[in-house]
N, C-alpha and C. Protein backbone atom coordinates (compact mmCIF):
# COMPACT_ATOMS: atom_id res chain seq x y z
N UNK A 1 51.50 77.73 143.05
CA UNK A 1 52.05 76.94 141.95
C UNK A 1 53.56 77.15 141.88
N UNK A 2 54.22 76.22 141.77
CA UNK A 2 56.02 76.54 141.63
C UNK A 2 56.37 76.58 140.41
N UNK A 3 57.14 77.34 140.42
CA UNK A 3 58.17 77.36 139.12
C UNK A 3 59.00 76.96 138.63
N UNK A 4 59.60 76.38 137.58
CA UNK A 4 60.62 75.72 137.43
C UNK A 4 61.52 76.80 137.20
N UNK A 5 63.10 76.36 137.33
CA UNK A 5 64.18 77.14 136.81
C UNK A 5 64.69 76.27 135.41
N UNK A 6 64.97 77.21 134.47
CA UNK A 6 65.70 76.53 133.61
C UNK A 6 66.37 75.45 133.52
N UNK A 7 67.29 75.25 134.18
CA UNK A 7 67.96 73.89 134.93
C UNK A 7 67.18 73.07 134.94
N UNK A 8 66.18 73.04 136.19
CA UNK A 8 65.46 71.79 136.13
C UNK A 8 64.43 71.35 134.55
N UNK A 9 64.36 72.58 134.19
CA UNK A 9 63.19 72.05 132.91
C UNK A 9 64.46 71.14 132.16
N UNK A 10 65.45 71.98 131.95
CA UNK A 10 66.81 70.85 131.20
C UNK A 10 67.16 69.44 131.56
N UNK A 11 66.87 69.61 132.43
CA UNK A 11 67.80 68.36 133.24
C UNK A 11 66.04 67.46 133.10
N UNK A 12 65.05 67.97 132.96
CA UNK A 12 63.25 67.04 132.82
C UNK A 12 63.97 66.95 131.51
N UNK A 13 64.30 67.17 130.53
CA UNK A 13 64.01 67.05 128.85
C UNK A 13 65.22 66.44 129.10
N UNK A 14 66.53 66.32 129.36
CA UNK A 14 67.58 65.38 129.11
C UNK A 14 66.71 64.00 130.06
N UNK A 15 66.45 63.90 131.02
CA UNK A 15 65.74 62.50 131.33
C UNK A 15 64.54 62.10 130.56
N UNK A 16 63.76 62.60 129.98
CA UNK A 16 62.75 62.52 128.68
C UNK A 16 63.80 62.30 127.70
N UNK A 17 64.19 62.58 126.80
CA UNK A 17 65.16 61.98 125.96
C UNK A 17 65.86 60.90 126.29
N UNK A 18 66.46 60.44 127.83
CA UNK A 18 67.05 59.15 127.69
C UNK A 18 66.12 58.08 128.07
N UNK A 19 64.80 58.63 128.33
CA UNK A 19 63.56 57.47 128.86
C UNK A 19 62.91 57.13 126.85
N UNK A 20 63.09 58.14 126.31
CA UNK A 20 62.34 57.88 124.89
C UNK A 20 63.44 56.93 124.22
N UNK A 21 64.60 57.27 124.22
CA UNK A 21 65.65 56.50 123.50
C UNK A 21 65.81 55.02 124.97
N UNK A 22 65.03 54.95 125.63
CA UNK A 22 65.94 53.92 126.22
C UNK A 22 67.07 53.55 126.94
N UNK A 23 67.62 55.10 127.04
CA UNK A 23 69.18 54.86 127.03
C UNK A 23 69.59 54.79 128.97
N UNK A 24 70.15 53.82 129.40
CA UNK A 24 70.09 53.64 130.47
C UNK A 24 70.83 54.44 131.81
N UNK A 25 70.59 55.00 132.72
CA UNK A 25 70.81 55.87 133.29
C UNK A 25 72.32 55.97 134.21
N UNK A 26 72.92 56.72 133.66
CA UNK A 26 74.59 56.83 133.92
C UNK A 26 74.99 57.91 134.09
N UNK A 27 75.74 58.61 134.83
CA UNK A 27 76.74 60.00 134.40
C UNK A 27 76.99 59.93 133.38
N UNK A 28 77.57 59.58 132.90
CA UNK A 28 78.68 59.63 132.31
C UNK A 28 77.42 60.28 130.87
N UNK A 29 76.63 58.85 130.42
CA UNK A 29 76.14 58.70 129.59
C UNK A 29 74.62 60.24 129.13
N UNK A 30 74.57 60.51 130.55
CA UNK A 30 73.65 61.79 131.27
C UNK A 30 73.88 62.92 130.96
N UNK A 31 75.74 63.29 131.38
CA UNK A 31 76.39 63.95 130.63
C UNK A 31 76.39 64.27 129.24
N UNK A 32 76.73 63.20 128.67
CA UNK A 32 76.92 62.86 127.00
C UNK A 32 75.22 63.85 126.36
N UNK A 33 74.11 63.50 126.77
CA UNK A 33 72.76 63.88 125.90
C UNK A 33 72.66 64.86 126.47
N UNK A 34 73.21 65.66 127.26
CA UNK A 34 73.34 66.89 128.41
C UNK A 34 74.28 67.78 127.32
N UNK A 35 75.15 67.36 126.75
CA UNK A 35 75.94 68.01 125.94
C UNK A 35 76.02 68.44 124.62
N UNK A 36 74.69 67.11 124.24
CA UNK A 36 74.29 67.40 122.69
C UNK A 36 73.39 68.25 122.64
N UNK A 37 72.50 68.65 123.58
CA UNK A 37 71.48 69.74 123.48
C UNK A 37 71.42 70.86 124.22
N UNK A 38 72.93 70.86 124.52
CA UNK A 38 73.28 72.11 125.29
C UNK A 38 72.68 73.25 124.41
N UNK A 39 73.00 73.66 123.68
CA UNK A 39 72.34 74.58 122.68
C UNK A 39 70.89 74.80 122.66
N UNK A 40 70.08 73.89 122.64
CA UNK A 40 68.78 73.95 123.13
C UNK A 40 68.33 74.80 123.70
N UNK A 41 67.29 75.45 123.33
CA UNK A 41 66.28 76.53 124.45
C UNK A 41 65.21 75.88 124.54
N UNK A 42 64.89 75.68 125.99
CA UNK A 42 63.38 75.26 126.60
C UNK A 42 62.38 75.58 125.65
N UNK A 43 61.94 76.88 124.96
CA UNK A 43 61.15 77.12 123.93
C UNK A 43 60.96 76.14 122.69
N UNK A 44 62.11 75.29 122.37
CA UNK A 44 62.46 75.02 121.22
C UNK A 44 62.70 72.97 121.70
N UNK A 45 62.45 72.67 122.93
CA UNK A 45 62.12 71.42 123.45
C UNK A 45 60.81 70.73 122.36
N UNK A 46 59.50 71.26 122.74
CA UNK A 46 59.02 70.80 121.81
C UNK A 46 58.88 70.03 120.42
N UNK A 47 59.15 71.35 119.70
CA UNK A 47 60.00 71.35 118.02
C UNK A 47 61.34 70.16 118.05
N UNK A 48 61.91 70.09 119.14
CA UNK A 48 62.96 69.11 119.52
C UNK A 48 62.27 67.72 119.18
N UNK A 49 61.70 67.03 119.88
CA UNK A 49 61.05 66.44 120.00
C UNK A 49 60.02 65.82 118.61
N UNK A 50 59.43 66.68 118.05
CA UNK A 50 58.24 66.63 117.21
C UNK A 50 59.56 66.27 116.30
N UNK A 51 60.54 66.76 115.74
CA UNK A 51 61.71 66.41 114.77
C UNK A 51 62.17 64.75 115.05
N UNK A 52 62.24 64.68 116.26
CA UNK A 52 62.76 63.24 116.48
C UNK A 52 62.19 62.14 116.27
N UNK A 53 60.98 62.32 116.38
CA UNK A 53 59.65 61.16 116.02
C UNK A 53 58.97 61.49 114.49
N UNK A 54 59.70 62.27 113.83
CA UNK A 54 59.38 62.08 112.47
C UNK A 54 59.80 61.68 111.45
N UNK A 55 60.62 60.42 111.99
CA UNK A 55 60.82 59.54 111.35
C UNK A 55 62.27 60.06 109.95
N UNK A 56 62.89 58.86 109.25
CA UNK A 56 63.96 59.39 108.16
C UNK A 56 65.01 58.84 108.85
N UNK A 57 65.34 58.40 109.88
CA UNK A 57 66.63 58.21 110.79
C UNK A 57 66.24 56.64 111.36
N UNK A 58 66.15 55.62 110.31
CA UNK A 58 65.44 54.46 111.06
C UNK A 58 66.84 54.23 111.48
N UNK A 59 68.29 53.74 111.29
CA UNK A 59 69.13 53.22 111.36
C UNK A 59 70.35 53.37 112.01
N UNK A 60 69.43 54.47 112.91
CA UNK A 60 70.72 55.54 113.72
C UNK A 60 70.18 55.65 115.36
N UNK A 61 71.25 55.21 116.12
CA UNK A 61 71.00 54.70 117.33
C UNK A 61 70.40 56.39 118.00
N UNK A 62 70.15 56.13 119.13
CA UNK A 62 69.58 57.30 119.70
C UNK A 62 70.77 58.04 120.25
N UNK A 63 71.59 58.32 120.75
CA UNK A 63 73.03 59.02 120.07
C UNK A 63 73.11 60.06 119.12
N UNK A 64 72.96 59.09 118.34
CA UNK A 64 72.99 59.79 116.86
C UNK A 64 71.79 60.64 116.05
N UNK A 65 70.37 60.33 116.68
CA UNK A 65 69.25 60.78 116.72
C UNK A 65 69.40 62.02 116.75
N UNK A 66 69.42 62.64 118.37
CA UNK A 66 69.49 63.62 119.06
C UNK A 66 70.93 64.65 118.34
N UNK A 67 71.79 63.71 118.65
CA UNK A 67 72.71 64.79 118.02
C UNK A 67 72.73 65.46 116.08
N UNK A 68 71.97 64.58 115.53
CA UNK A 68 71.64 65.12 114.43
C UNK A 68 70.48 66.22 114.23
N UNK A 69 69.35 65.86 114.87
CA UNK A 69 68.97 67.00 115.41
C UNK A 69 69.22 68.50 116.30
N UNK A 70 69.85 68.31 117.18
CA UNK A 70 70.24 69.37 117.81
C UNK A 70 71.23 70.26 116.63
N UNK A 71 72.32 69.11 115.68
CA UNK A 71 72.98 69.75 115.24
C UNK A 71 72.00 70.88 113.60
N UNK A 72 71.12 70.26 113.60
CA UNK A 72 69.88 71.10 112.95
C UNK A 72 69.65 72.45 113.48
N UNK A 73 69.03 72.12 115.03
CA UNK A 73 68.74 73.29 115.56
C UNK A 73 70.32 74.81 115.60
N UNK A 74 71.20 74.21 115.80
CA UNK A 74 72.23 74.96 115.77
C UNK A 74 72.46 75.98 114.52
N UNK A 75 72.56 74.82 113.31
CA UNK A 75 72.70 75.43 112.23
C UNK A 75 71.61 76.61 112.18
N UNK A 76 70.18 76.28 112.06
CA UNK A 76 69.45 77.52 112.26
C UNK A 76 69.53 78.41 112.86
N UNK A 77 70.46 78.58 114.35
CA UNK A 77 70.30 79.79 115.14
C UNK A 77 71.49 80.48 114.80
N UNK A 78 72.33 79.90 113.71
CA UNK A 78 73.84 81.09 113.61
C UNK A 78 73.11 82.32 112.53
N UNK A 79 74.12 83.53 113.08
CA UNK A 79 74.23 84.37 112.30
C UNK A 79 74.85 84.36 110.80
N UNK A 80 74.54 84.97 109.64
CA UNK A 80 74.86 84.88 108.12
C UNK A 80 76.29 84.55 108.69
N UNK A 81 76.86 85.57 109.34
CA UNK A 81 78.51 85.70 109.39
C UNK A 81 79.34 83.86 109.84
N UNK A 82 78.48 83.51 110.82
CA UNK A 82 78.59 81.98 111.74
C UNK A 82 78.19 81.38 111.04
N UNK A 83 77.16 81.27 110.06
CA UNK A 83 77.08 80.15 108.47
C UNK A 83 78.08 80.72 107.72
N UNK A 84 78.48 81.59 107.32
CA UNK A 84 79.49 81.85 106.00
C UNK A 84 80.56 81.39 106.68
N UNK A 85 80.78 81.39 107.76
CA UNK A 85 81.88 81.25 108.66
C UNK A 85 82.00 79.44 108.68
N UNK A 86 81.31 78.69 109.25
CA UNK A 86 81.18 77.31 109.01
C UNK A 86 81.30 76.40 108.33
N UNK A 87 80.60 77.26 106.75
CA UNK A 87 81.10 76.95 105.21
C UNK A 87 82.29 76.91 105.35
N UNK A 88 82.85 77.86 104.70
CA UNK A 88 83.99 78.09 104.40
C UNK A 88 85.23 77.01 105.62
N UNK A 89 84.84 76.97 106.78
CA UNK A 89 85.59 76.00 107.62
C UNK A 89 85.36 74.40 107.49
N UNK A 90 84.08 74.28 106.80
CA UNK A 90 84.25 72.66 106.30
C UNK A 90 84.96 72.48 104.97
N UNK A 91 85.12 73.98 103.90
CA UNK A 91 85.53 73.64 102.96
C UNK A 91 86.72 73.51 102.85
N UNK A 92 87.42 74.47 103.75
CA UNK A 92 89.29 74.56 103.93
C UNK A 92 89.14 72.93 104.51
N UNK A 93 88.94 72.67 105.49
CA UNK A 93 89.22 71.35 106.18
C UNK A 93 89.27 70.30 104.93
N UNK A 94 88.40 69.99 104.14
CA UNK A 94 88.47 69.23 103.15
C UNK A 94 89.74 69.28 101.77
N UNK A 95 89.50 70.71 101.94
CA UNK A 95 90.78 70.81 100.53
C UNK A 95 92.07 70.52 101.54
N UNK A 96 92.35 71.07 102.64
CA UNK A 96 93.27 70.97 103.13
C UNK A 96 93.99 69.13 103.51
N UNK A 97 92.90 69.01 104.34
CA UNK A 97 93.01 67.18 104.58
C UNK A 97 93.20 66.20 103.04
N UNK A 98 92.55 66.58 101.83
CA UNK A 98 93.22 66.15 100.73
C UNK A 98 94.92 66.62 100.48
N UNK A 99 94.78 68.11 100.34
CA UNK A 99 96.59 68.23 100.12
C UNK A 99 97.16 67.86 100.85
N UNK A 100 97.23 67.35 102.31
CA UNK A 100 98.23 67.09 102.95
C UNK A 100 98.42 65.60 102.63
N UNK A 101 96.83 64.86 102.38
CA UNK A 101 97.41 63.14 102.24
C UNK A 101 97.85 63.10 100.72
N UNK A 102 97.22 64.07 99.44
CA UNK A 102 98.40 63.65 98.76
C UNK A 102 99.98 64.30 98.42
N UNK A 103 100.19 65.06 99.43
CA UNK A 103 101.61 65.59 99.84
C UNK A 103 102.28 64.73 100.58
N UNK A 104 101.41 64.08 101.46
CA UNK A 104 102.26 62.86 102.11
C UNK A 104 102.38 61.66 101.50
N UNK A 105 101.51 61.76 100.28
CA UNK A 105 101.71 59.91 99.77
C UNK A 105 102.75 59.81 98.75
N UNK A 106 103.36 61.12 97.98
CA UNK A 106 104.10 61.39 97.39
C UNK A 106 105.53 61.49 97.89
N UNK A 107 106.37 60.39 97.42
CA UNK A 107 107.99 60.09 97.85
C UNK A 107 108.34 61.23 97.21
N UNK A 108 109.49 61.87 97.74
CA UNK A 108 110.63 62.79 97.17
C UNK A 108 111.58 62.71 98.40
N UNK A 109 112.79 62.54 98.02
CA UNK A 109 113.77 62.71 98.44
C UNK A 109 114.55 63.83 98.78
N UNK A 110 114.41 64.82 98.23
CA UNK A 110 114.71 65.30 98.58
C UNK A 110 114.11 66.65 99.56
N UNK A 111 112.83 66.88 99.57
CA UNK A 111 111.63 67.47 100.26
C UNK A 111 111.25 66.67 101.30
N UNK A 112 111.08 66.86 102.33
CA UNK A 112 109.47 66.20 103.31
C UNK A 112 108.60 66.56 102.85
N UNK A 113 107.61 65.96 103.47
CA UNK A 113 106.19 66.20 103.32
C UNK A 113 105.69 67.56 103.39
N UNK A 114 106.11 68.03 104.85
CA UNK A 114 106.15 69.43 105.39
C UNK A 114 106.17 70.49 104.70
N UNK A 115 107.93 70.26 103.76
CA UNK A 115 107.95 70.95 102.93
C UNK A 115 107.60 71.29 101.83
N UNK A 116 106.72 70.38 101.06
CA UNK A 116 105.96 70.40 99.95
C UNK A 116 104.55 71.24 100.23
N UNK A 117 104.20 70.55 101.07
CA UNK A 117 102.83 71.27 101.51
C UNK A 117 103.65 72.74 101.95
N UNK A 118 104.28 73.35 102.48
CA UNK A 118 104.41 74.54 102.76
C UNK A 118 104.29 75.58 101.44
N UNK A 119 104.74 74.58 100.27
CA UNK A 119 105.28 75.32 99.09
C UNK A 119 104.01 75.62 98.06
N UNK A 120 102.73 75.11 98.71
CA UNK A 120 101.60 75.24 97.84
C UNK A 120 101.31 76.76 97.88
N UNK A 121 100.94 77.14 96.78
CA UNK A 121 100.52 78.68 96.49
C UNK A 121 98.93 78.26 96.47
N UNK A 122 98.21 78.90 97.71
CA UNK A 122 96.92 78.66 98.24
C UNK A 122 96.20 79.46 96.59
N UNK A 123 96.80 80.40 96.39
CA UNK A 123 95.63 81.20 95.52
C UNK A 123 95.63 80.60 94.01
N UNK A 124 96.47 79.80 93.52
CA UNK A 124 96.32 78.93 92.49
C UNK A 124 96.04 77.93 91.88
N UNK A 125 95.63 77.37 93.39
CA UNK A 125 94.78 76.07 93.34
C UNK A 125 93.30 76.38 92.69
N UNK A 126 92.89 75.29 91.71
CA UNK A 126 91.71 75.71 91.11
C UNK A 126 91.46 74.42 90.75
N UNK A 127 89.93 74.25 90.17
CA UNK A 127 89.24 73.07 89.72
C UNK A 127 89.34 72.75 88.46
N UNK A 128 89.94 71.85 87.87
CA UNK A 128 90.08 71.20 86.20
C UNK A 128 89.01 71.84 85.76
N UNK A 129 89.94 72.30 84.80
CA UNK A 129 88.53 73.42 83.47
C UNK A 129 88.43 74.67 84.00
N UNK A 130 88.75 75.43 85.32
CA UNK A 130 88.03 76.24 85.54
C UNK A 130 89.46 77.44 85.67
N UNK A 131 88.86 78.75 85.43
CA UNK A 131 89.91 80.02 86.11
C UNK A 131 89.64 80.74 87.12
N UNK A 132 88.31 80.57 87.67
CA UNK A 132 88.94 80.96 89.48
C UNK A 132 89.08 79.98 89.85
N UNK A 133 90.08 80.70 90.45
CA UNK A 133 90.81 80.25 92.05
C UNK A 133 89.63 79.37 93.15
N UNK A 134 90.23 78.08 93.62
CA UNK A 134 89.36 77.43 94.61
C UNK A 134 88.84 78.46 95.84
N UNK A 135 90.27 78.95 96.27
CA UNK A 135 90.29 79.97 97.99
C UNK A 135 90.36 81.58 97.01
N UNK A 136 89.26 82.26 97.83
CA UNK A 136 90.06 83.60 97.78
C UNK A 136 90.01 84.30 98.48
N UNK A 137 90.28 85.62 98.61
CA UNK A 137 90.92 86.33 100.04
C UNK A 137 90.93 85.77 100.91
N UNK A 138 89.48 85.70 101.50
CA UNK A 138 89.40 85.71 102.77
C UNK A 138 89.82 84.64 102.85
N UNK A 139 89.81 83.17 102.17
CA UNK A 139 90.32 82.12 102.84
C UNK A 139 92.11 82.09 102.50
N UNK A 140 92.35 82.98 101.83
CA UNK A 140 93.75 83.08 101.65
C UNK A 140 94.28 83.98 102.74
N UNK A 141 93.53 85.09 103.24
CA UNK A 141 93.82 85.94 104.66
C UNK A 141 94.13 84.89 106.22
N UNK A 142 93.06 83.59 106.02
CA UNK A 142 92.91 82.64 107.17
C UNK A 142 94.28 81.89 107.06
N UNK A 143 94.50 81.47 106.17
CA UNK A 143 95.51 80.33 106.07
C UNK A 143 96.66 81.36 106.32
N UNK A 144 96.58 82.19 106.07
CA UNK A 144 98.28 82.93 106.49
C UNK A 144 98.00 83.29 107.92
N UNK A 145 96.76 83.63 108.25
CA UNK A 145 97.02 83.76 109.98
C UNK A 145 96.92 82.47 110.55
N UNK A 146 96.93 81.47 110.30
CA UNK A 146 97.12 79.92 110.72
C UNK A 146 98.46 79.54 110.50
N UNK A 147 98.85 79.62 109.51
CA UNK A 147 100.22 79.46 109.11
C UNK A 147 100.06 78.35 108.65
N UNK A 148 100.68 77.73 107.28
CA UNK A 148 100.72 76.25 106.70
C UNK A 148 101.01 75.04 107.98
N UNK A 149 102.11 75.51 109.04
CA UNK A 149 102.26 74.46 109.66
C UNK A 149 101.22 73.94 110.28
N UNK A 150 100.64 74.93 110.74
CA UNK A 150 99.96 74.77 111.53
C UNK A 150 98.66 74.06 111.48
N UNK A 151 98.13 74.24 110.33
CA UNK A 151 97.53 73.37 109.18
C UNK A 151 97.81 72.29 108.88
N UNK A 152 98.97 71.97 108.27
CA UNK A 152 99.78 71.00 108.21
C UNK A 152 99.32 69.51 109.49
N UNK A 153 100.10 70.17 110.66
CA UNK A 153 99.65 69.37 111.83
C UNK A 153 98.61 68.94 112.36
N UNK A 154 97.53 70.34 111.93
CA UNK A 154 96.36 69.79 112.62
C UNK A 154 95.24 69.33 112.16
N UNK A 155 95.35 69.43 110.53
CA UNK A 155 93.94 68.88 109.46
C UNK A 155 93.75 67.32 109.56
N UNK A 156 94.95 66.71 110.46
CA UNK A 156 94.36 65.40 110.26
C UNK A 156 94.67 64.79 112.14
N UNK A 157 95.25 65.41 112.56
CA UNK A 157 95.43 65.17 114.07
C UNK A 157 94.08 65.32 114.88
N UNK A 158 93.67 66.78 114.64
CA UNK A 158 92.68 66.82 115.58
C UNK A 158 91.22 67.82 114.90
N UNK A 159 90.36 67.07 114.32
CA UNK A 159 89.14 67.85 113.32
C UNK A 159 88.90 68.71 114.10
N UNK A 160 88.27 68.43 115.81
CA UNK A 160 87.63 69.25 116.48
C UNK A 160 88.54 71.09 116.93
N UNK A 161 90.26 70.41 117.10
CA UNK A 161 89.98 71.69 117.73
C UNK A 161 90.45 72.73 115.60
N UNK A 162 91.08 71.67 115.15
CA UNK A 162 90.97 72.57 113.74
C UNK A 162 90.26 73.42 113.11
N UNK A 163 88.94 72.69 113.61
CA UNK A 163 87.56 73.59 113.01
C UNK A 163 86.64 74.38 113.77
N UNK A 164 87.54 74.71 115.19
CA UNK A 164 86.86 75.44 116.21
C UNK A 164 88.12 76.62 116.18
N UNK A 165 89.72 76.51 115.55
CA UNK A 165 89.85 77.81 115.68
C UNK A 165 89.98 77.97 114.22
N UNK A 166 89.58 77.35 112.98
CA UNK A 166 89.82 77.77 111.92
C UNK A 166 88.13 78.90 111.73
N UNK A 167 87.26 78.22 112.31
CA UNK A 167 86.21 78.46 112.54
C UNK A 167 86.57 79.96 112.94
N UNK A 168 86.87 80.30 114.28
CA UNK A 168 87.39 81.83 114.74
C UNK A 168 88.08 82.74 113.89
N UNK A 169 89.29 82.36 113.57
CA UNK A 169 89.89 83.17 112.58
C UNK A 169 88.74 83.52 111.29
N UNK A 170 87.83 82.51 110.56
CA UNK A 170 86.99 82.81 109.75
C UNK A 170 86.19 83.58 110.04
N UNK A 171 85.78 84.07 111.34
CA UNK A 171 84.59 84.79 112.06
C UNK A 171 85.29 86.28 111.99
N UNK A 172 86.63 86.22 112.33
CA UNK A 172 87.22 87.54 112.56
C UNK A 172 87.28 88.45 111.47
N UNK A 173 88.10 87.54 110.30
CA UNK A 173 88.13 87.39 109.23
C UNK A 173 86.92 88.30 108.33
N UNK A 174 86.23 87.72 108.15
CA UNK A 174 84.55 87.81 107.66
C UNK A 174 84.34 89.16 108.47
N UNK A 175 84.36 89.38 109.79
CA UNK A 175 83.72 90.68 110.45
C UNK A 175 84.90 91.48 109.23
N UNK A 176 85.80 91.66 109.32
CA UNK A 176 86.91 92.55 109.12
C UNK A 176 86.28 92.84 107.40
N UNK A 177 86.26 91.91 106.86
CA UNK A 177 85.66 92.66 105.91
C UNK A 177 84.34 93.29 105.21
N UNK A 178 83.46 92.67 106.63
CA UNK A 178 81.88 93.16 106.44
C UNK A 178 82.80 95.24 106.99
N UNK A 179 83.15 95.45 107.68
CA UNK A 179 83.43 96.50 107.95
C UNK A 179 84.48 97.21 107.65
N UNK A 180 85.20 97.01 106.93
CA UNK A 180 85.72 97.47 105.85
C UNK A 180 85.22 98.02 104.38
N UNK A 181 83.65 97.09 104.07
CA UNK A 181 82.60 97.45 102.96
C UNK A 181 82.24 98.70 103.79
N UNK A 182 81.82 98.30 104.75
CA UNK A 182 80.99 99.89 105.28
C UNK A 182 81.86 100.86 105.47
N UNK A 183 82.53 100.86 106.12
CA UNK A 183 83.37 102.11 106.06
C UNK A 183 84.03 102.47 104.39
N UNK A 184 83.93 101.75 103.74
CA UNK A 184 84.21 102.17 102.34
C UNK A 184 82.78 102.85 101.73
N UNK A 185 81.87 102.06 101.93
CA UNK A 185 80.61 102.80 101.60
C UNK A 185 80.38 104.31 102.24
N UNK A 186 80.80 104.22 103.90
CA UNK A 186 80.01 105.36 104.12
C UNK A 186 81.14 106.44 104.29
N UNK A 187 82.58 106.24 103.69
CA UNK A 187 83.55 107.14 103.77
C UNK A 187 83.12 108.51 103.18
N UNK A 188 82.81 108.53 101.78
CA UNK A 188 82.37 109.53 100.92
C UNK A 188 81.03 110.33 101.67
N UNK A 189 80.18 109.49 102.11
CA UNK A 189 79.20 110.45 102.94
C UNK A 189 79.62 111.06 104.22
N UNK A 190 80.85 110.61 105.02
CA UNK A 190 81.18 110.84 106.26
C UNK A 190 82.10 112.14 105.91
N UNK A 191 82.67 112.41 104.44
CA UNK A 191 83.39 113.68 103.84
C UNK A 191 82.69 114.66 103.24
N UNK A 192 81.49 114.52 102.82
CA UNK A 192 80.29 115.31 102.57
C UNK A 192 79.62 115.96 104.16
N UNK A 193 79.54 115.20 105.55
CA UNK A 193 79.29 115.71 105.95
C UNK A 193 79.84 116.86 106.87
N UNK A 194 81.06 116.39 107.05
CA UNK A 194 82.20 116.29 107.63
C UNK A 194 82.29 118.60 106.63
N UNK A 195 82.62 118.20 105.42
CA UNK A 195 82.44 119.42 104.32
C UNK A 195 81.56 120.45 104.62
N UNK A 196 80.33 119.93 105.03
CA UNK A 196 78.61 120.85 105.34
C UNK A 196 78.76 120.98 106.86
């Protein structure tokens, strides 16, 4: 009896997916459903599948099928840190892509755009009615290792790579202070033992 290698079981389930959707056989296009379920584990083909034919998505080409799904499967396999991390990177992207268009729709003469947005104090931004702060630390730690410009330029230029390194810095970010709790927690026991 032969075995398959991973590969080939991938490359059977990307041609099963473009024979179920129809979708007609191309590189290019081969590539493309090759890329949305990169993430995919052979284990998890199935469950793939059984999601796609259950219907809720009448109006969404097969494209859009698959990649809404897969982007399902993804979300489930991150770590707390890679969801808290994700959050927080769709939420900067949004507050951010608002301040910059209404920093840019606003004439002043004597400011640019640039410079207005540079001049926002991240930690005082807050929601009508409310007294916390929208961002705190940690997303006030991110934006200074990004730097406003940098922000600035890229919240509306380019989503993907914005939210793939705002995404990183949030990951680093987040570790730094999961371990910073612990070593604060286990300081006092590490001087007790350290004592005995």
């Amino acid at each position: 009896m032969q075995r398959h290698t991973e590969e080939q079981i991938r490359a059977q389930f990307v041609t099963s997916l473009m024979e179920y959707f129809k979708i007609e056989e191309d590189i290019n296009l081969r590539a493309h459903v090759a890329d949305l379920v990169r993430t995919i584990h052979p284990s998890q083909y199935r469950e793939f599948f059984r999601r796609l034919s259950a219907g809720g998505m009448a109006f969404k080409n097969g494209f859009e099928k698959i990649a809404k799904v897969a982007a399902e499967f993804e979300d489930e396999s991150l770590t707390p840190i890679e969801q808290e991390a994700r959050e927080r990177t769709d939420k900067l992207y949004h507050l951010m892509y608002d301040l910059r268009r209404d920093v840019t729709l606003t004439r002043d003469s004597e400011k640019s755009a640039l410079e207005r947005f540079e001049e926002i104090r991240f930690t005082s931004i807050r929601r009508a009615g409310e007294e916390q702060p929208l961002l705190d630390q940690t997303d006030v730690n991110v934006v200074k290792a990004l730097g406003k410009r940098w922000i600035y330029d890229y919240v509306s230029l380019d989503r993907g790579l914005f939210e793939a390194r705002v995404m990183s810095e949030y990951t680093n970010e987040i570790l730094r202070r999961e371990r910073s709790k612990t070593e604060s927690i286990a300081a006092p026991l590490k001087a007790r033992l350290l004592k005995s």
